[in-house]
PDB file of N, CA and C in Angstrom:
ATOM      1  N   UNK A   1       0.850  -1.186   0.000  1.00  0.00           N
ATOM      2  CA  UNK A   1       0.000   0.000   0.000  1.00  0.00           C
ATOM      3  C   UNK A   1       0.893   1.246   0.000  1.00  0.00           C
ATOM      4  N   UNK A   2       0.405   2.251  -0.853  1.00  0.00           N
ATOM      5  CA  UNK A   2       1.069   3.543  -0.828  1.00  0.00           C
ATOM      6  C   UNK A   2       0.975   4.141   0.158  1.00  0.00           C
ATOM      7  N   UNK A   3       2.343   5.241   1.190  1.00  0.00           N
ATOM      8  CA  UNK A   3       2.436   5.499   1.801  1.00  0.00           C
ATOM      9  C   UNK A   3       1.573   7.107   1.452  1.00  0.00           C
ATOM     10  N   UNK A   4       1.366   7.865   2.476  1.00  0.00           N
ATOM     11  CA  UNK A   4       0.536   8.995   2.346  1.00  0.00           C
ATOM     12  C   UNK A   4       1.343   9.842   1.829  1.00  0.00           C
ATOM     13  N   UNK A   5       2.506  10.301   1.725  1.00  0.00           N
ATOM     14  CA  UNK A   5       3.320  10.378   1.175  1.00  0.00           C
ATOM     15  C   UNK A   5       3.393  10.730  -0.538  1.00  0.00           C
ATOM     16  N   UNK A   6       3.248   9.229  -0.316  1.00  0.00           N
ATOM     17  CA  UNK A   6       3.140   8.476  -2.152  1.00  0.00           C
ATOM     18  C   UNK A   6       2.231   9.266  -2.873  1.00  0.00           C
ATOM     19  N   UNK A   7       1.087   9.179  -2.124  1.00  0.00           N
ATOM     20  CA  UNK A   7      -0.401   9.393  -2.894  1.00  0.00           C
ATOM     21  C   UNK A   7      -0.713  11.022  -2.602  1.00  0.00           C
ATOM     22  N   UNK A   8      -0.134  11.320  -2.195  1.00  0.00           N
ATOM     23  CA  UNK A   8      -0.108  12.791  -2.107  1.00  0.00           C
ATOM     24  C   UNK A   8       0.677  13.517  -3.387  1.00  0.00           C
ATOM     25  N   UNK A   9       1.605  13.002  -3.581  1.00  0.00           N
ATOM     26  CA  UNK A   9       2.475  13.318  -4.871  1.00  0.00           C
ATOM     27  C   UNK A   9       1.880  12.789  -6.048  1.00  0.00           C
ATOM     28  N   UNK A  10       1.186  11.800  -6.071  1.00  0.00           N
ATOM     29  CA  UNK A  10       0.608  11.392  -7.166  1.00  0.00           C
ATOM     30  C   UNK A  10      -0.766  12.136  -7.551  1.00  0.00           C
ATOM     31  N   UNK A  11      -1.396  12.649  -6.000  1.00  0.00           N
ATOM     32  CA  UNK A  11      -2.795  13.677  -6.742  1.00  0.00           C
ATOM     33  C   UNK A  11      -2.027  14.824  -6.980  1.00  0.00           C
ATOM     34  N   UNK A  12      -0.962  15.625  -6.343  1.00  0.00           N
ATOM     35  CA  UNK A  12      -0.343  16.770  -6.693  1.00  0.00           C
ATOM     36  C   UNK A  12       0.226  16.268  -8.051  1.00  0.00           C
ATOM     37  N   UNK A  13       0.638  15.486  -8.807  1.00  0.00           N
ATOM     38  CA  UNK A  13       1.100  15.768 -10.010  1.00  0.00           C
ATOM     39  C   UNK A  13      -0.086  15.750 -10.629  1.00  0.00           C
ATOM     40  N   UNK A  14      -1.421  15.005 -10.519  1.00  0.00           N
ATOM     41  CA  UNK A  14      -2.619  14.915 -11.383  1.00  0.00           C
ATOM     42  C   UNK A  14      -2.621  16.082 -11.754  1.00  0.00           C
ATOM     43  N   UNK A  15      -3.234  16.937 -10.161  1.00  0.00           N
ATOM     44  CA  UNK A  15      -3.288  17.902 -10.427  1.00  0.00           C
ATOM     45  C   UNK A  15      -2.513  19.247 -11.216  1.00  0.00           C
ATOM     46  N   UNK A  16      -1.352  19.014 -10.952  1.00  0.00           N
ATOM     47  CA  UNK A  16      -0.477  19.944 -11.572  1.00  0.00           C
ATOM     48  C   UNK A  16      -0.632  20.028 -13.483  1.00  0.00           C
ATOM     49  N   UNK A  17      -1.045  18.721 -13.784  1.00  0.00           N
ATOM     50  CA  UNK A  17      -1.191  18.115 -14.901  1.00  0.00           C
ATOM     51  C   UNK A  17      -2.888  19.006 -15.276  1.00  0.00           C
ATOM     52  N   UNK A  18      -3.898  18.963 -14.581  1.00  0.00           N
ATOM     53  CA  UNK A  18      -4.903  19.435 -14.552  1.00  0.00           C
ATOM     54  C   UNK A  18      -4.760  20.773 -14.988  1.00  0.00           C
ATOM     55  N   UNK A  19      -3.753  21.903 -14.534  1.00  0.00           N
ATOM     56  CA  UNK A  19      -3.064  22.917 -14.441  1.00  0.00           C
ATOM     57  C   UNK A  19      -2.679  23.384 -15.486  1.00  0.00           C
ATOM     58  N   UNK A  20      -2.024  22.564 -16.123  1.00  0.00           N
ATOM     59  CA  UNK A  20      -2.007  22.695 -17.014  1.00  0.00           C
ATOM     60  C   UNK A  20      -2.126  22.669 -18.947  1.00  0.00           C
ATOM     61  N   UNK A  21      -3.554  21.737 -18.366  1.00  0.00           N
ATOM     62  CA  UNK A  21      -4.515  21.785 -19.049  1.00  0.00           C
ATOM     63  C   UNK A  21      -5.350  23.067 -18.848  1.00  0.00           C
ATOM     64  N   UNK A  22      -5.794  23.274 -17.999  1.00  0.00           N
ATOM     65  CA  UNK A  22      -6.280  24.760 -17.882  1.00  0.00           C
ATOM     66  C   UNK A  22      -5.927  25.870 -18.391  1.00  0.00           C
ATOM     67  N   UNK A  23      -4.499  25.703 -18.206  1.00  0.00           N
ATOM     68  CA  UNK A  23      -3.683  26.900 -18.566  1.00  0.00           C
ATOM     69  C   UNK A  23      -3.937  27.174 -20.551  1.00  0.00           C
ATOM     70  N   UNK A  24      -3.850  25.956 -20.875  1.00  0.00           N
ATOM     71  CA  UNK A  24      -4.048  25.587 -22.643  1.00  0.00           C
ATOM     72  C   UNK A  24      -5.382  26.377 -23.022  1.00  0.00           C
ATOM     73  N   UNK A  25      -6.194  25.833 -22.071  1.00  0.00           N
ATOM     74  CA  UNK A  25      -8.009  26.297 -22.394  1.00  0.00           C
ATOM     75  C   UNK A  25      -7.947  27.607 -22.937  1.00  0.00           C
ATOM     76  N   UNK A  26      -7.605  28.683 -21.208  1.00  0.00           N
ATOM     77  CA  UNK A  26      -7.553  29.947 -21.158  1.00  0.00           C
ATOM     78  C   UNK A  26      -6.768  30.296 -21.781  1.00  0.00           C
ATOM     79  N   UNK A  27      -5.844  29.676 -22.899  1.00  0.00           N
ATOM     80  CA  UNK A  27      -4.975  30.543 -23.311  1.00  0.00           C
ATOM     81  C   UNK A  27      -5.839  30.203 -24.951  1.00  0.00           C
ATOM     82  N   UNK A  28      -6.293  29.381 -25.296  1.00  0.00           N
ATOM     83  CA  UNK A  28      -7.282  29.096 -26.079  1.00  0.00           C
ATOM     84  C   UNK A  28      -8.490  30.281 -26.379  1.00  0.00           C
ATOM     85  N   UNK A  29      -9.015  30.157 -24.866  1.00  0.00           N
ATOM     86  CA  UNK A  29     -10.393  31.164 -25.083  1.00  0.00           C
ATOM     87  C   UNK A  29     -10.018  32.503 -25.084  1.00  0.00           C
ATOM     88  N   UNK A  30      -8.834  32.815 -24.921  1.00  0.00           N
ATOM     89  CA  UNK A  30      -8.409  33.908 -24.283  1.00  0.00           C
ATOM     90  C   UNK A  30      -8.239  34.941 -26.173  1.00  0.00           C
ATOM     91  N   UNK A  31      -7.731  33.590 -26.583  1.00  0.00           N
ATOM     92  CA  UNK A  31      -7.348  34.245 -28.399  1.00  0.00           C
ATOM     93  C   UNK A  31      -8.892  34.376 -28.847  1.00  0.00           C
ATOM     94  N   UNK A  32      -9.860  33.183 -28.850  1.00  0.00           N
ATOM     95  CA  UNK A  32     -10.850  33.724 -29.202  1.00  0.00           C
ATOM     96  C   UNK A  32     -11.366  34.272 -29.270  1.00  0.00           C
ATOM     97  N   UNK A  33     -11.886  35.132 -27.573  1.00  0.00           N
ATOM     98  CA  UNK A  33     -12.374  35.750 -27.357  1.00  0.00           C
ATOM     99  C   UNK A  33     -11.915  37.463 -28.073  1.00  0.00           C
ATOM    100  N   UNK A  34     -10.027  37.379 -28.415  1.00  0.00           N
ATOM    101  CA  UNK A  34     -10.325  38.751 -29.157  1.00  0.00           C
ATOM    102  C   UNK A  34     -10.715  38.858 -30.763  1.00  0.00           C
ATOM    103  N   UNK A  35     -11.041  37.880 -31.125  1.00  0.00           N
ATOM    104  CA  UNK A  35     -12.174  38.017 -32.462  1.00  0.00           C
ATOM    105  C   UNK A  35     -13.853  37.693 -32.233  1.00  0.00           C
ATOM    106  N   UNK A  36     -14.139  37.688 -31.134  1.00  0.00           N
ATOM    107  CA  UNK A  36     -15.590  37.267 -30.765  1.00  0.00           C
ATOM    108  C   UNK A  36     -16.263  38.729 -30.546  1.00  0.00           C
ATOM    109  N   UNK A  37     -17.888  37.838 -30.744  1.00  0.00           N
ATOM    110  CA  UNK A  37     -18.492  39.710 -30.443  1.00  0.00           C
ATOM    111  C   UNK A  37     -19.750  39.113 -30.208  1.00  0.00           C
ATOM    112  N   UNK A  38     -20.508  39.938 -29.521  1.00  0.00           N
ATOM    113  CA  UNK A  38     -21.822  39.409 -28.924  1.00  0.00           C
ATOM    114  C   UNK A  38     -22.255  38.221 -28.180  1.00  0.00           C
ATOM    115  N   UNK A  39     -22.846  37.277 -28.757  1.00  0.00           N
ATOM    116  CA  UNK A  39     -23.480  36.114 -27.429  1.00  0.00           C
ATOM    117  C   UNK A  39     -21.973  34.911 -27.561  1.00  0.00           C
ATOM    118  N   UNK A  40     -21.198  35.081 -28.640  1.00  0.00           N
ATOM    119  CA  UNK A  40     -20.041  34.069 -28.787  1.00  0.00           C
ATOM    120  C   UNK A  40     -18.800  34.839 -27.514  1.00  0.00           C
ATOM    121  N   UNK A  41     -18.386  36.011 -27.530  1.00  0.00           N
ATOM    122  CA  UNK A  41     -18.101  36.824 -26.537  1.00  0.00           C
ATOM    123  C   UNK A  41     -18.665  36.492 -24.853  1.00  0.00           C
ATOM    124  N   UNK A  42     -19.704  36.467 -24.601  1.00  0.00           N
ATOM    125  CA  UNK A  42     -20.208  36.351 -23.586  1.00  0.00           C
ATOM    126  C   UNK A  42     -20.212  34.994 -23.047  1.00  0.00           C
ATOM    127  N   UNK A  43     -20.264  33.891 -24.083  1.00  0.00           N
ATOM    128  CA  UNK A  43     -20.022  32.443 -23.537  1.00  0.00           C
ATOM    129  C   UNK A  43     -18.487  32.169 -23.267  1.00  0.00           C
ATOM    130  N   UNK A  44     -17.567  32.765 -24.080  1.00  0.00           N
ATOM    131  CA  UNK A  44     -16.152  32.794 -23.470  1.00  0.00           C
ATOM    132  C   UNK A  44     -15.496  33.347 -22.574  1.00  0.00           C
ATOM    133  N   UNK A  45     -16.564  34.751 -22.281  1.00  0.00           N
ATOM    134  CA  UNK A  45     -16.011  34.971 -21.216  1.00  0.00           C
ATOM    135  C   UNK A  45     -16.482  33.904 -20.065  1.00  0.00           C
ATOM    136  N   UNK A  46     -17.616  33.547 -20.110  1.00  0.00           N
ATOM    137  CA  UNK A  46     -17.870  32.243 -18.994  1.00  0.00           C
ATOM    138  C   UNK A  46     -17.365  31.597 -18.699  1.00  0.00           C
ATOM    139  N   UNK A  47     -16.898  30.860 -20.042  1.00  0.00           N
ATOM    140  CA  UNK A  47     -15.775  29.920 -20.023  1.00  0.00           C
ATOM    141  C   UNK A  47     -14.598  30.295 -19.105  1.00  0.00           C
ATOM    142  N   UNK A  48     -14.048  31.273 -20.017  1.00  0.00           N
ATOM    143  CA  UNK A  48     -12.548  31.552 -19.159  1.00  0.00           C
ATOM    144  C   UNK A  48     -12.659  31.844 -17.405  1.00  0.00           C
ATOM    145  N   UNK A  49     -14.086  32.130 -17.107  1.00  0.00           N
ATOM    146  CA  UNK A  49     -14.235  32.308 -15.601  1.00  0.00           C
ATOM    147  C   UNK A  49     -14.478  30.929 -15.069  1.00  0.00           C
ATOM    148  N   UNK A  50     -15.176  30.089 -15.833  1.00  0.00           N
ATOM    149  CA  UNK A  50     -15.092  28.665 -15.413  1.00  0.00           C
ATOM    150  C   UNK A  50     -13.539  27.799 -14.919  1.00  0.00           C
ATOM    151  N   UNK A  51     -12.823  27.884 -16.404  1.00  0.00           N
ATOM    152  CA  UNK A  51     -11.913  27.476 -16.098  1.00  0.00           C
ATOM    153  C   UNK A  51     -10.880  28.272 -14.990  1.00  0.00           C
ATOM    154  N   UNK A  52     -10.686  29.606 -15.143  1.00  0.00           N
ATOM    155  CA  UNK A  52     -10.241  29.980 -13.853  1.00  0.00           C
ATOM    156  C   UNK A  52     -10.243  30.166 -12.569  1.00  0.00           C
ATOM    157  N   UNK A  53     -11.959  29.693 -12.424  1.00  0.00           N
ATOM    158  CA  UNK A  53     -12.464  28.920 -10.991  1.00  0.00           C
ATOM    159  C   UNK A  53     -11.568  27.257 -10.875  1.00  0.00           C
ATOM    160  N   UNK A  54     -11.391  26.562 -11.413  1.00  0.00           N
ATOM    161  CA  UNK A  54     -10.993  25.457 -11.790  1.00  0.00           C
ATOM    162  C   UNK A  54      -9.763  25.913 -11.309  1.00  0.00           C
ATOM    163  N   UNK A  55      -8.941  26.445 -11.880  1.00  0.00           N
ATOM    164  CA  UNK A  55      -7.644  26.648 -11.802  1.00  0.00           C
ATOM    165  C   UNK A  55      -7.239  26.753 -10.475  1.00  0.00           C
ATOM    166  N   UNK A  56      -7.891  27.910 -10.112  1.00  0.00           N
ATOM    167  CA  UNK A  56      -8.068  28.140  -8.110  1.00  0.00           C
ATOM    168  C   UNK A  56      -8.274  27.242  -7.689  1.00  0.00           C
ATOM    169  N   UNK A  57      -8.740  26.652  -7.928  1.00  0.00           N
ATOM    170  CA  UNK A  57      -9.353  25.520  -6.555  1.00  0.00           C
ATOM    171  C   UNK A  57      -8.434  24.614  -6.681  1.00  0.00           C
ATOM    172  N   UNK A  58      -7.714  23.974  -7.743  1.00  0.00           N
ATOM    173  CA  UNK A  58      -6.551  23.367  -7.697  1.00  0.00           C
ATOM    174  C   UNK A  58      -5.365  23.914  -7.408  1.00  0.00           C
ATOM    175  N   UNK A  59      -4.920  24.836  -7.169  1.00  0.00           N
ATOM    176  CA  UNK A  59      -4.151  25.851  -6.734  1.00  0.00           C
ATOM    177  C   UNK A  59      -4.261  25.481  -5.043  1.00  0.00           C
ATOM    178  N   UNK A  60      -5.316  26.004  -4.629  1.00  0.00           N
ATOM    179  CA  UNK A  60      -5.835  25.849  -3.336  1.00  0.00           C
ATOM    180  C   UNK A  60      -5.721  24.665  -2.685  1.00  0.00           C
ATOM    181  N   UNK A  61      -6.433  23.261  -3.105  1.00  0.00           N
ATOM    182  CA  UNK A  61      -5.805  22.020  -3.257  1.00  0.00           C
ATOM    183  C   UNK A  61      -4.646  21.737  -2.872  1.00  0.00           C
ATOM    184  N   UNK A  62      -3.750  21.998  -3.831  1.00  0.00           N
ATOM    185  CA  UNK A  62      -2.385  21.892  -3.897  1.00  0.00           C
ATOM    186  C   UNK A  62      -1.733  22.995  -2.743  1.00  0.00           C
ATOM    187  N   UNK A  63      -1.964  24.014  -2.183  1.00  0.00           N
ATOM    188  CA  UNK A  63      -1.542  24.135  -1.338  1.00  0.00           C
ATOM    189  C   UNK A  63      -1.809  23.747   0.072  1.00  0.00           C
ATOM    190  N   UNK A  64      -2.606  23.227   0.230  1.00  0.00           N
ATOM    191  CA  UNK A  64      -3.464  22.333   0.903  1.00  0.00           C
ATOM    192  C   UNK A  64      -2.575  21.034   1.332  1.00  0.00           C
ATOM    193  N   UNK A  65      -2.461  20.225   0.359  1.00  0.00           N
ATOM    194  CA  UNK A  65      -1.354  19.553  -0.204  1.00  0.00           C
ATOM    195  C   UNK A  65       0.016  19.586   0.581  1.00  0.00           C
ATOM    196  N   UNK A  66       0.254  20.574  -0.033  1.00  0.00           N
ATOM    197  CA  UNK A  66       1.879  20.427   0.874  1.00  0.00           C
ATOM    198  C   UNK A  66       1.964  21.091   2.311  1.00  0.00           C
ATOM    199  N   UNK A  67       0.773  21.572   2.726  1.00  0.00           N
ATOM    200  CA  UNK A  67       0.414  21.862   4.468  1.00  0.00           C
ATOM    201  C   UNK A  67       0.215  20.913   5.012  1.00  0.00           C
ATOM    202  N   UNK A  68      -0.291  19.410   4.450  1.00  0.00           N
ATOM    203  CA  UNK A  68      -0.783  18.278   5.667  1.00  0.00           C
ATOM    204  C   UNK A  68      -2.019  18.593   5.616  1.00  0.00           C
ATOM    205  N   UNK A  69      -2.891  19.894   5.579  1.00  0.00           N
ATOM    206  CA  UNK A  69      -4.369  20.070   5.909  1.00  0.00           C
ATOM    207  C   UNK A  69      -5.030  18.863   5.401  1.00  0.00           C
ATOM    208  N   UNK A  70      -4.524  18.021   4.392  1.00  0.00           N
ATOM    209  CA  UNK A  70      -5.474  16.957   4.206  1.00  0.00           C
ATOM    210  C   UNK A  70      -4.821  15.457   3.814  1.00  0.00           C
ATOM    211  N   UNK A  71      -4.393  15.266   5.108  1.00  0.00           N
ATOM    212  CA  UNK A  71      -3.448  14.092   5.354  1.00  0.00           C
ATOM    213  C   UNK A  71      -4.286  13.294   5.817  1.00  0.00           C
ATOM    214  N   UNK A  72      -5.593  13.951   6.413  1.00  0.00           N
ATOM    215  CA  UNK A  72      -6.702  12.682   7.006  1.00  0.00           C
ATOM    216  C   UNK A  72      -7.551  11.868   5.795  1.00  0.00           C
ATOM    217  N   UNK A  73      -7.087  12.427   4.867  1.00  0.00           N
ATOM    218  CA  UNK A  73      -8.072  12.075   3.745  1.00  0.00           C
ATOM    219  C   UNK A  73      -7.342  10.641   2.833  1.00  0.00           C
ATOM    220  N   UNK A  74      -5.888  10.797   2.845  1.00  0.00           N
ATOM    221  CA  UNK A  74      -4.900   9.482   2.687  1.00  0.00           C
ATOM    222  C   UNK A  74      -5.262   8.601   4.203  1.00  0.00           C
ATOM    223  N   UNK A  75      -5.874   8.643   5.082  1.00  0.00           N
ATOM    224  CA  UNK A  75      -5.597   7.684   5.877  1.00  0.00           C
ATOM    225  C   UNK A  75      -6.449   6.288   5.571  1.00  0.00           C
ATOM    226  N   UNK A  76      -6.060   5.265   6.073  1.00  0.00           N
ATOM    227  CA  UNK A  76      -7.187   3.948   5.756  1.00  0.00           C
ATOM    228  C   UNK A  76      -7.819   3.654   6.791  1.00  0.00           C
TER     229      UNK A  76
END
C-alpha cells in the first residue's frame, strides 16, 4: 500500500497536470475571445471564468497539499 506520502504526490502531479490543461483552455479562449463579439463573446467569457475557478481551486488544493491540511483524507 502507498504510503501517504506516495499518494499525495501522485494527486499533486494529477493535479499539476490538470493545471495545465487549464492553462491551454484559457490561453485558447483567451485568443478567441479577441475576435468574438456578442453572445459568442459572452459564452467565453464564462468559459474563461469557469476554467479559472478550476484553476483556483486546484491551486488551493495543492496548497493544501503540501500543508498536511489533508493528510486525514490518505488515511485507511
Amino acid at each position: 500500500m502507498p504510503s501517504t506520502t506516495e499518494k499525495k504526490r501522485i494527486v499533486s502531479d494529477f493535479l499539476r497536470r490538470c493545471n495545465a490543461y487549464a492553462d491551454a483552455q484559457l490561453e485558447r479562449y483567451g485568443d478567441e475571445l479577441k475576435q468574438a463579439g456578442g453572445r459568442d463573446e459572452l459564452a467565453l467569457q464564462d468559459k474563461i471564468g469557469h476554467w479559472t475557478a478550476y484553476r483556483a481551486f486546484n491551486e488551493h488544493t495543492l496548497e493544501e497539499l503540501a500543508a498536511d491540511t489533508l493528510d486525514d483524507w490518505f488515511s485507511e
